[in-house]
PDB file of N, CA and C in Angstrom:
ATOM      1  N   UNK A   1     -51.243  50.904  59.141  1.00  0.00           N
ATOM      2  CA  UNK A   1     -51.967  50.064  58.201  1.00  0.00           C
ATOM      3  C   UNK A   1     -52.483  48.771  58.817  1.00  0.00           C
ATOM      4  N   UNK A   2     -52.433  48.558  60.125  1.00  0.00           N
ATOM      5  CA  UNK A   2     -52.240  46.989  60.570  1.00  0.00           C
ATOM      6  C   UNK A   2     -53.177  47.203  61.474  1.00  0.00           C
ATOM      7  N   UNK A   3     -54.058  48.422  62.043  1.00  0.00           N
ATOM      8  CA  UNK A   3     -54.607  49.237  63.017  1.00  0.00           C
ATOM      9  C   UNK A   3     -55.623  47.784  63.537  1.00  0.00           C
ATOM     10  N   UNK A   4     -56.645  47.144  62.227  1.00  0.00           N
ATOM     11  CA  UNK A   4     -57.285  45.737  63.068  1.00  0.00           C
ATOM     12  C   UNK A   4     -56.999  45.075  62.515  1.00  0.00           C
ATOM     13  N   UNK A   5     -55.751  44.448  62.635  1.00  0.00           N
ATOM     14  CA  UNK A   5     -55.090  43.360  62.361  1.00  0.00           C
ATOM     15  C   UNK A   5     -55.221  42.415  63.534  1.00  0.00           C
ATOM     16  N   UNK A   6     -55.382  41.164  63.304  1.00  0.00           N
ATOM     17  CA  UNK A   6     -55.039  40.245  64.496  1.00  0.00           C
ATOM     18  C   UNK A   6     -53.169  40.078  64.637  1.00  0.00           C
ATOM     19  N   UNK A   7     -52.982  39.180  65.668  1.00  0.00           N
ATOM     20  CA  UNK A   7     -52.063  39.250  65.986  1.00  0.00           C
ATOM     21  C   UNK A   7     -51.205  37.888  64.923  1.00  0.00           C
ATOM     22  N   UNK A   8     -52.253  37.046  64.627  1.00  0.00           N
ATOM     23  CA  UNK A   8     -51.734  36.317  63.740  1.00  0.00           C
ATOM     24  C   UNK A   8     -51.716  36.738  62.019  1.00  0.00           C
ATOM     25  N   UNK A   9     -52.853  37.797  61.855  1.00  0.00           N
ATOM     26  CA  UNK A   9     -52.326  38.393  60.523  1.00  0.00           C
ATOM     27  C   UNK A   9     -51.005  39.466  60.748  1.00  0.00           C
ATOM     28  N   UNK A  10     -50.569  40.161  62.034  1.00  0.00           N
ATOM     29  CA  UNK A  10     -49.472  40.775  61.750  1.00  0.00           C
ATOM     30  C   UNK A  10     -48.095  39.561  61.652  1.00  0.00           C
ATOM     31  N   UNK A  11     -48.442  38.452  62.130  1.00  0.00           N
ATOM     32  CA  UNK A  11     -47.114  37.864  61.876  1.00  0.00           C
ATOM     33  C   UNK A  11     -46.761  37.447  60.971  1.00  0.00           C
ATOM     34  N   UNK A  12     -47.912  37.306  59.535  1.00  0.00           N
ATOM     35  CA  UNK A  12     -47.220  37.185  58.312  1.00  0.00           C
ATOM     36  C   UNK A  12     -47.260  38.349  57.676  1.00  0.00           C
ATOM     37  N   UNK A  13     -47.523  39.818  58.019  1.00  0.00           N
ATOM     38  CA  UNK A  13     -46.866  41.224  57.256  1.00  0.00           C
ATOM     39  C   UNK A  13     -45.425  40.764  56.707  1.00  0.00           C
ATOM     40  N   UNK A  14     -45.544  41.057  55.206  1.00  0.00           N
ATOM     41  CA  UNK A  14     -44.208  41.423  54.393  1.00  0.00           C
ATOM     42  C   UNK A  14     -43.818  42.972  54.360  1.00  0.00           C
ATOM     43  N   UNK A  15     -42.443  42.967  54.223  1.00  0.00           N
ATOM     44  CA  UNK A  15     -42.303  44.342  54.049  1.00  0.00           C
ATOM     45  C   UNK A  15     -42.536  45.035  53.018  1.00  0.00           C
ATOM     46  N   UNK A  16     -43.073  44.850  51.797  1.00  0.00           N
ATOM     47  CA  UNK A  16     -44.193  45.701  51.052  1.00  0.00           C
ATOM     48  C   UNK A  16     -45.397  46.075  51.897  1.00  0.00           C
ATOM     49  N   UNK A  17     -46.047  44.968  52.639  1.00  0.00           N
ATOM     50  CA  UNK A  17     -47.216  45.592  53.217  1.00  0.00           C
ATOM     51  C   UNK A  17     -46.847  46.773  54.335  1.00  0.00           C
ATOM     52  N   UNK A  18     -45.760  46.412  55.193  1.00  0.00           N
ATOM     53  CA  UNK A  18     -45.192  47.587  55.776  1.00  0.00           C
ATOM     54  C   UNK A  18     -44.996  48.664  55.121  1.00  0.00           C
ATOM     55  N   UNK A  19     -43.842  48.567  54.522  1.00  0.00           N
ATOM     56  CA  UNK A  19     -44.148  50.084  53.188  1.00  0.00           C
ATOM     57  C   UNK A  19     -44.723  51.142  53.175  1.00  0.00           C
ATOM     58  N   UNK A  20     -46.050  49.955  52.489  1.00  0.00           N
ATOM     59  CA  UNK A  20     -47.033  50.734  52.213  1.00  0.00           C
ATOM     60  C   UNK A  20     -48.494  51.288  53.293  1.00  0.00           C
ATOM     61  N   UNK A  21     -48.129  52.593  53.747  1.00  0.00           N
ATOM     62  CA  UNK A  21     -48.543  53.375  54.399  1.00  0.00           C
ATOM     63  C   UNK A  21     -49.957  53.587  53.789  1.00  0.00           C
ATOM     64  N   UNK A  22     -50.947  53.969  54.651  1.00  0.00           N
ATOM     65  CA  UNK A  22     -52.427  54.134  53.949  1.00  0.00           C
ATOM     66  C   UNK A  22     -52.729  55.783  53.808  1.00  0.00           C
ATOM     67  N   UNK A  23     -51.849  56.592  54.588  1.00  0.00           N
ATOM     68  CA  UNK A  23     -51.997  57.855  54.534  1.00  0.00           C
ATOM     69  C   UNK A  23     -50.812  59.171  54.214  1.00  0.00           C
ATOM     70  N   UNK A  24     -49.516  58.668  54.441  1.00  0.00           N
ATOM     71  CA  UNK A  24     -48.238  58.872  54.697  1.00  0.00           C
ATOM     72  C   UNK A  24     -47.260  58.839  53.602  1.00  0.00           C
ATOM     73  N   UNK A  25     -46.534  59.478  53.277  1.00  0.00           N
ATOM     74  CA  UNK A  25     -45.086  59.139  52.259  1.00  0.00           C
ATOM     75  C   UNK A  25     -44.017  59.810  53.097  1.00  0.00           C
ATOM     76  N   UNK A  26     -43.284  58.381  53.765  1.00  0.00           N
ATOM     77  CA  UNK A  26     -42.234  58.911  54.401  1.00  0.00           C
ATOM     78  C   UNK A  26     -41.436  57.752  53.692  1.00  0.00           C
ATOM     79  N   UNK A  27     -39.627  57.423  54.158  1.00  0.00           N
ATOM     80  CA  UNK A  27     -39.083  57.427  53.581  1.00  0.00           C
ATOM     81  C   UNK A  27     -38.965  55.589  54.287  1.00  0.00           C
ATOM     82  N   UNK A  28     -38.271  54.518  53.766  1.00  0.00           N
ATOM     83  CA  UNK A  28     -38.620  53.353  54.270  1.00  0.00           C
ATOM     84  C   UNK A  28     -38.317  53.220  55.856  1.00  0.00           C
ATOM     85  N   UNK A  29     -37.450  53.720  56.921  1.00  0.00           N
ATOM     86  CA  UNK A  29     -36.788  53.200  58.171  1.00  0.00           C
ATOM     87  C   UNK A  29     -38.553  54.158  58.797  1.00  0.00           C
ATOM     88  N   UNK A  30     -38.552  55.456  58.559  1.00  0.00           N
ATOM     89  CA  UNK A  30     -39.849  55.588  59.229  1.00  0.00           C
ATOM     90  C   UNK A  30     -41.036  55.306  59.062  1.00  0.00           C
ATOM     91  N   UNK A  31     -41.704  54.844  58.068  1.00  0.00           N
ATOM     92  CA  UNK A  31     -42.353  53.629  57.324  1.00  0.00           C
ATOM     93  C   UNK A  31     -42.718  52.644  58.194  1.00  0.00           C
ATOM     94  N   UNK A  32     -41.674  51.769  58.308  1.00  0.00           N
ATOM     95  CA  UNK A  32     -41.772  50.784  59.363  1.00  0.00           C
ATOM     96  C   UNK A  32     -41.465  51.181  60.518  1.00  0.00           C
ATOM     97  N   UNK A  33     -41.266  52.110  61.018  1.00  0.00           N
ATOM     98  CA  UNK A  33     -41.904  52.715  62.780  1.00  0.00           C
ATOM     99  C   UNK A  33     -42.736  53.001  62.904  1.00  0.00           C
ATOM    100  N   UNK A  34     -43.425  53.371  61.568  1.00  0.00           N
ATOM    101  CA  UNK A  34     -44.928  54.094  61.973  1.00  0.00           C
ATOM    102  C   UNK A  34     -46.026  52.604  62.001  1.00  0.00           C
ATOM    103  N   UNK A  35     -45.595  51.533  61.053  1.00  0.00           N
ATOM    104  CA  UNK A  35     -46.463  50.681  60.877  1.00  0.00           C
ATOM    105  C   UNK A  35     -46.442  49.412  62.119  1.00  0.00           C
ATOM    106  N   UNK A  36     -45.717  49.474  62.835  1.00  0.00           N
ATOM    107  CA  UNK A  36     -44.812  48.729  63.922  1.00  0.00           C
ATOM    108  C   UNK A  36     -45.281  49.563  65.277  1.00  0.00           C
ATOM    109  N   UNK A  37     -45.314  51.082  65.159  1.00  0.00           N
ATOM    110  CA  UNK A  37     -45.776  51.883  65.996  1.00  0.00           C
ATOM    111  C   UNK A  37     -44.476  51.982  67.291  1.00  0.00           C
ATOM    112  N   UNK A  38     -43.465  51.700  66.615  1.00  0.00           N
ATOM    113  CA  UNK A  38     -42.370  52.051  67.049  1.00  0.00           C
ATOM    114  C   UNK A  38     -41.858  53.388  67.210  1.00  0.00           C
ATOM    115  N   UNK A  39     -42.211  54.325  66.281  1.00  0.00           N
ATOM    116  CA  UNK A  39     -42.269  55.986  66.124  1.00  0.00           C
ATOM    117  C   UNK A  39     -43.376  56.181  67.738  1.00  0.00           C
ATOM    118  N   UNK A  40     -44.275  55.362  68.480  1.00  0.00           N
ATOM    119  CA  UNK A  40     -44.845  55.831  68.971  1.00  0.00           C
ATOM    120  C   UNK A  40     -44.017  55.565  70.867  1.00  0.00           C
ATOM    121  N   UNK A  41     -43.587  54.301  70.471  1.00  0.00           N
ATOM    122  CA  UNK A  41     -42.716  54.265  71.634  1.00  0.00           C
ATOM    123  C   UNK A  41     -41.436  55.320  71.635  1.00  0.00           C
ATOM    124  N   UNK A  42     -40.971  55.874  70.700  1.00  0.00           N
ATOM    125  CA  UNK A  42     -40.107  56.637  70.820  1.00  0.00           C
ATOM    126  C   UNK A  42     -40.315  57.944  70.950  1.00  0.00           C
ATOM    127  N   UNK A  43     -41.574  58.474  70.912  1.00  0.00           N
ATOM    128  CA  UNK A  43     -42.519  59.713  71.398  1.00  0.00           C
ATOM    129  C   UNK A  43     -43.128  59.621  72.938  1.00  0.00           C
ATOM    130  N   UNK A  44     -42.851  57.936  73.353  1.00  0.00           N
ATOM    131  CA  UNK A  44     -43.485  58.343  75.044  1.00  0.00           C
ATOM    132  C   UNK A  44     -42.174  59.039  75.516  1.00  0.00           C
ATOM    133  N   UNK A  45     -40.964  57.588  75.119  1.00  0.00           N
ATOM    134  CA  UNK A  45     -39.558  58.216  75.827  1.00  0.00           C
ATOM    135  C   UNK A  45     -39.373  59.686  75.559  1.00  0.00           C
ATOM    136  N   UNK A  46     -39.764  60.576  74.663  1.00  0.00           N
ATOM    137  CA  UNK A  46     -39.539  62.061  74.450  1.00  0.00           C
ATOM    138  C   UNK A  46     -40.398  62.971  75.572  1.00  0.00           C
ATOM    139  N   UNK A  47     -41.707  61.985  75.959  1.00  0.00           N
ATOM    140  CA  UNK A  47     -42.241  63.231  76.579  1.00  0.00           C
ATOM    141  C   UNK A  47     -41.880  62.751  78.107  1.00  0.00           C
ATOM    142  N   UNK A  48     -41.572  61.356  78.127  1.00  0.00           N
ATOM    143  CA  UNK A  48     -40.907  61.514  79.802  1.00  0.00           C
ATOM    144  C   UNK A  48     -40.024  61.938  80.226  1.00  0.00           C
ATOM    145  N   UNK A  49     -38.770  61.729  79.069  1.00  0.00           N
ATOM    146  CA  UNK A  49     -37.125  62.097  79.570  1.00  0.00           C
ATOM    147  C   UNK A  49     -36.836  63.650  79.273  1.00  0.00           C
ATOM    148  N   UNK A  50     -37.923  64.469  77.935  1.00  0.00           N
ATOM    149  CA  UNK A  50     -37.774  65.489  78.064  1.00  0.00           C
ATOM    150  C   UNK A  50     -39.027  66.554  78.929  1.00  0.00           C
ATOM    151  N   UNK A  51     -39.859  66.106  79.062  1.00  0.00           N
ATOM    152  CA  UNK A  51     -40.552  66.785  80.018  1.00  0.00           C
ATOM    153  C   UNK A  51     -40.805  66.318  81.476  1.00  0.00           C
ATOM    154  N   UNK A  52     -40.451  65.241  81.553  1.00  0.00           N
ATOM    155  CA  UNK A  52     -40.465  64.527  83.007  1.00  0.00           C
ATOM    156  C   UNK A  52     -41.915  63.783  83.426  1.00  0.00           C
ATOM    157  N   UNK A  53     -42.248  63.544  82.672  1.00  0.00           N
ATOM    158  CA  UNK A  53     -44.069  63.196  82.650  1.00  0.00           C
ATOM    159  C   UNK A  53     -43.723  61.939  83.028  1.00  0.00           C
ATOM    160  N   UNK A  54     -44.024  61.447  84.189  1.00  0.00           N
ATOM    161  CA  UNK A  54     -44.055  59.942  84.660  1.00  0.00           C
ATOM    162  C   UNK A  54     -45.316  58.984  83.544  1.00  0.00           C
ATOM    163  N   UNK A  55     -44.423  57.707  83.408  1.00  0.00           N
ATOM    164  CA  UNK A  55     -45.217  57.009  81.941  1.00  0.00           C
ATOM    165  C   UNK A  55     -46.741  56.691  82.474  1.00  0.00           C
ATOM    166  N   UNK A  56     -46.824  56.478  83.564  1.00  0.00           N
ATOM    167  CA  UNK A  56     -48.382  56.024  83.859  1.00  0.00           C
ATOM    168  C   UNK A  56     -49.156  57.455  83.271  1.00  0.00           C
ATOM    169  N   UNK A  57     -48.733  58.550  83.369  1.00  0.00           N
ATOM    170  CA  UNK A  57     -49.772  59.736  82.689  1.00  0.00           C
ATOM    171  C   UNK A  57     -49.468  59.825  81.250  1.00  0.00           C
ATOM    172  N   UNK A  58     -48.690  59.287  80.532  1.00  0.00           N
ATOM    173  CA  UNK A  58     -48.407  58.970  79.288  1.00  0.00           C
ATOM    174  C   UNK A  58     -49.528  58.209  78.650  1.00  0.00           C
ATOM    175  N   UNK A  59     -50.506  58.638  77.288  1.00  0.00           N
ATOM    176  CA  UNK A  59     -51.231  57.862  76.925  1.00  0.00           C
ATOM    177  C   UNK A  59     -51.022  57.997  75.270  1.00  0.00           C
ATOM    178  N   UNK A  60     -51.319  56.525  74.964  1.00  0.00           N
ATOM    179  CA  UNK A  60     -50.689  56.959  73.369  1.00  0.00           C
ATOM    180  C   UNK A  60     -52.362  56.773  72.288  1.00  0.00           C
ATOM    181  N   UNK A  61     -52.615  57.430  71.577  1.00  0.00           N
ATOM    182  CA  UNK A  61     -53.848  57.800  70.655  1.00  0.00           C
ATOM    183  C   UNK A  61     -53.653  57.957  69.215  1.00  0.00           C
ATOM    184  N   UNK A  62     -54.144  56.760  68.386  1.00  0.00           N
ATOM    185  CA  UNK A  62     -53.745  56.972  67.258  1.00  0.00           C
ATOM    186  C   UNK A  62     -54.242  57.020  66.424  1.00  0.00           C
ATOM    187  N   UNK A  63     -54.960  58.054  65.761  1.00  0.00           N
ATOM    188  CA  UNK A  63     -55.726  58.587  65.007  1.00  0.00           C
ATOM    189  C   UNK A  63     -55.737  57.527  63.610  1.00  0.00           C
ATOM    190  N   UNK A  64     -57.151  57.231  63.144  1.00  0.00           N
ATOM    191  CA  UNK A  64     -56.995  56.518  61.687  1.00  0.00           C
ATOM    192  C   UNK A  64     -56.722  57.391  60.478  1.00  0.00           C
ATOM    193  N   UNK A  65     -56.695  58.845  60.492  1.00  0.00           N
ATOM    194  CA  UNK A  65     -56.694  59.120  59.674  1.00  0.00           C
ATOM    195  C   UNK A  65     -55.362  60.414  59.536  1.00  0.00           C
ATOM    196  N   UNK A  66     -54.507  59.830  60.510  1.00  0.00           N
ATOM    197  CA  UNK A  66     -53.142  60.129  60.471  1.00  0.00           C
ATOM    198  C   UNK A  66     -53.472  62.080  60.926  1.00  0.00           C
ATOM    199  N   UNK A  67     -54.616  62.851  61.679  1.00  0.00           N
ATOM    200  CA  UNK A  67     -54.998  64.207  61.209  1.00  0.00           C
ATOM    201  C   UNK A  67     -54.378  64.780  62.806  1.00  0.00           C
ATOM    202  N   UNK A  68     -54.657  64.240  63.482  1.00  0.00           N
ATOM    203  CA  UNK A  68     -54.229  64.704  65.212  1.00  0.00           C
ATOM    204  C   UNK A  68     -52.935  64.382  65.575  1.00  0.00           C
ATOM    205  N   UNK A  69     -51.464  65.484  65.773  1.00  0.00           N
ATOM    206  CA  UNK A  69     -50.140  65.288  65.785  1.00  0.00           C
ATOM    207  C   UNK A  69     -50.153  64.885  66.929  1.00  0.00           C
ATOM    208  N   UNK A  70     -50.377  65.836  68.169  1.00  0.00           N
ATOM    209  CA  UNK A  70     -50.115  66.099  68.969  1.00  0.00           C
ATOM    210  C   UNK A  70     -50.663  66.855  70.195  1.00  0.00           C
ATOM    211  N   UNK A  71     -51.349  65.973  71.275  1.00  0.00           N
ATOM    212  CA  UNK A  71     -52.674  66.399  72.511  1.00  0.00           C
ATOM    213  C   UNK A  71     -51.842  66.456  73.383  1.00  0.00           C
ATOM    214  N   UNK A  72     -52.535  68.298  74.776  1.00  0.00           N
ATOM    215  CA  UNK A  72     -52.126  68.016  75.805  1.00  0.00           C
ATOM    216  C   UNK A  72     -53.882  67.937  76.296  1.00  0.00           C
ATOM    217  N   UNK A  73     -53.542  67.206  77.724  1.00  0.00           N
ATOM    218  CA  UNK A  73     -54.750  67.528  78.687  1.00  0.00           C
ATOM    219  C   UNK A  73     -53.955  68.464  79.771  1.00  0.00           C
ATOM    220  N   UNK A  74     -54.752  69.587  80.311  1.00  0.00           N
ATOM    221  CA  UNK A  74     -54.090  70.316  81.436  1.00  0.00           C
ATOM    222  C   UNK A  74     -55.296  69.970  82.453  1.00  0.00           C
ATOM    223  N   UNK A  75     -54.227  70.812  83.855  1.00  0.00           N
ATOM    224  CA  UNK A  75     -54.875  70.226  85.227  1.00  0.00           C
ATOM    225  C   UNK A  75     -56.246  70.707  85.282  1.00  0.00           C
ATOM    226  N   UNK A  76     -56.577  71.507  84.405  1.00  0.00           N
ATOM    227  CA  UNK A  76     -57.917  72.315  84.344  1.00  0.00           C
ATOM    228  C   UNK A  76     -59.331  71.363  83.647  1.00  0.00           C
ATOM    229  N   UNK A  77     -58.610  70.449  82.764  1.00  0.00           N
ATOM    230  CA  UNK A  77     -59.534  69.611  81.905  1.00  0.00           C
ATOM    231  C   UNK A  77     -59.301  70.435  80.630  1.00  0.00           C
ATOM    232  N   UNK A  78     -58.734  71.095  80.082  1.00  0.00           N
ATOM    233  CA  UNK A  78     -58.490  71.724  78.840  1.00  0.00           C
ATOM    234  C   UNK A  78     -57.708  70.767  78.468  1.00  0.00           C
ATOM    235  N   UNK A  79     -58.185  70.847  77.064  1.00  0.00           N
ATOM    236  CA  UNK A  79     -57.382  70.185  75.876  1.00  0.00           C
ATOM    237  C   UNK A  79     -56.375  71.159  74.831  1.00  0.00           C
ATOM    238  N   UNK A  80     -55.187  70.859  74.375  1.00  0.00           N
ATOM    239  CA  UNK A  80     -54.374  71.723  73.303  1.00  0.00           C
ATOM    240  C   UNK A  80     -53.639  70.881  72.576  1.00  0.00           C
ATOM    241  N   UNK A  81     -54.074  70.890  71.163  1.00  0.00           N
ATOM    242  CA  UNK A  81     -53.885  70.016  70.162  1.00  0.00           C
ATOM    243  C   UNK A  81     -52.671  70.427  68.826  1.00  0.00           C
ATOM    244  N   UNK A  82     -52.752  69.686  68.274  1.00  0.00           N
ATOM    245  CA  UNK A  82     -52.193  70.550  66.984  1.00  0.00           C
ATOM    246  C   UNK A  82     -52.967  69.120  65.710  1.00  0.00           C
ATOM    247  N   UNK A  83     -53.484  69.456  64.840  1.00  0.00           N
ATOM    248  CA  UNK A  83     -54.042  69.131  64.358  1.00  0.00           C
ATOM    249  C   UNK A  83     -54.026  69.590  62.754  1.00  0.00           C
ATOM    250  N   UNK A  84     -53.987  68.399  61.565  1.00  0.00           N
ATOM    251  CA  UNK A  84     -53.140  69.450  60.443  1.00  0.00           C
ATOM    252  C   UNK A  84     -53.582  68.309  59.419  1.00  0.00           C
ATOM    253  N   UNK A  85     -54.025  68.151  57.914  1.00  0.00           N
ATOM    254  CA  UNK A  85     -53.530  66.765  57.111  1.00  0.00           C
ATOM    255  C   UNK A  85     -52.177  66.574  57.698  1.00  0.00           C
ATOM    256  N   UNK A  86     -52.558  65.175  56.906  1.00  0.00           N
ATOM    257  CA  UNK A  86     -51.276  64.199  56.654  1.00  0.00           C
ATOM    258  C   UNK A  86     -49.553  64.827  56.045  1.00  0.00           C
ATOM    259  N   UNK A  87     -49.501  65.394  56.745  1.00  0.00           N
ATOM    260  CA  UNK A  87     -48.022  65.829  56.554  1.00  0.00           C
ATOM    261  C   UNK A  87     -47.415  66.554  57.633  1.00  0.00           C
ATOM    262  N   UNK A  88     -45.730  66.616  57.621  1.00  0.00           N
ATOM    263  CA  UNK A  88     -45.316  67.300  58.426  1.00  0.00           C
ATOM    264  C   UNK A  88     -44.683  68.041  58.497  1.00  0.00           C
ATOM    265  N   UNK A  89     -45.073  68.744  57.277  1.00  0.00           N
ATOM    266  CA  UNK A  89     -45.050  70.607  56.906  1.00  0.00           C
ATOM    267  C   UNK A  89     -44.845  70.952  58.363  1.00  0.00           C
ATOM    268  N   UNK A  90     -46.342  70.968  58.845  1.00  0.00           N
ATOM    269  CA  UNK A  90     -46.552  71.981  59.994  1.00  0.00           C
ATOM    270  C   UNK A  90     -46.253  71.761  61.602  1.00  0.00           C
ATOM    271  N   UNK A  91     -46.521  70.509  61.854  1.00  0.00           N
ATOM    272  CA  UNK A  91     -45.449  69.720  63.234  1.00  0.00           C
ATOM    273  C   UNK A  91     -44.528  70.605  63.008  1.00  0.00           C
ATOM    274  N   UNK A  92     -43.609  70.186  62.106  1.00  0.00           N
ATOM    275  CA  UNK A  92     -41.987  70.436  62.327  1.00  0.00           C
ATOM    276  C   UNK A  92     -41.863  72.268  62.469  1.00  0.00           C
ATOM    277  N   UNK A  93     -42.737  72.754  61.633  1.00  0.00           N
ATOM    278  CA  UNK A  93     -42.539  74.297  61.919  1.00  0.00           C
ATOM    279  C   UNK A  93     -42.367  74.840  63.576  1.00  0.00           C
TER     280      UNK A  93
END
């Protein structure tokens, strides 16, 4: 929700404005990871420590409209996505 926020409008965010998600109904602790983008630092550490991906090839992309889960690029220049609405019905499957 804070996506062009300056740095001095995020420092007076209340936690209602956190909360409240523009695309999302998750539950309040992931709420404020997603709006903090803390959920996103905790998705690099997943793909380095579990796949070994050194962080400089780590790039983080964050869709405005919450629709793109999850991009690879391969050594070929191919792209493989997963791509879905706003929910995570289908991720988690």
């Amino acid at each position: 929700p804070f996506r062009r926020s300056t740095l001095e409008q995020i420092r007076s965010v209340t936690v209602e404005q956190a909360l409240a998600h523009p695309t999302w109904r998750m539950g309040p602790k992931i709420t404020v990871d997603s709006a903090t983008l803390m959920n996103k630092g905790l998705e690099v550490l997943e793909a380095h420590w579990l796949f070994g991906i050194p962080y400089e090839r780590i790039d983080v992309i964050v869709h405005p409209e919450s629709i793109i889960h999850s991009m690879v690029e391969f050594v070929d220049g191919s792209l493989k996505m997963q791509a879905s609405l706003p929910s995570m019905h289908l991720p988690i499957l």
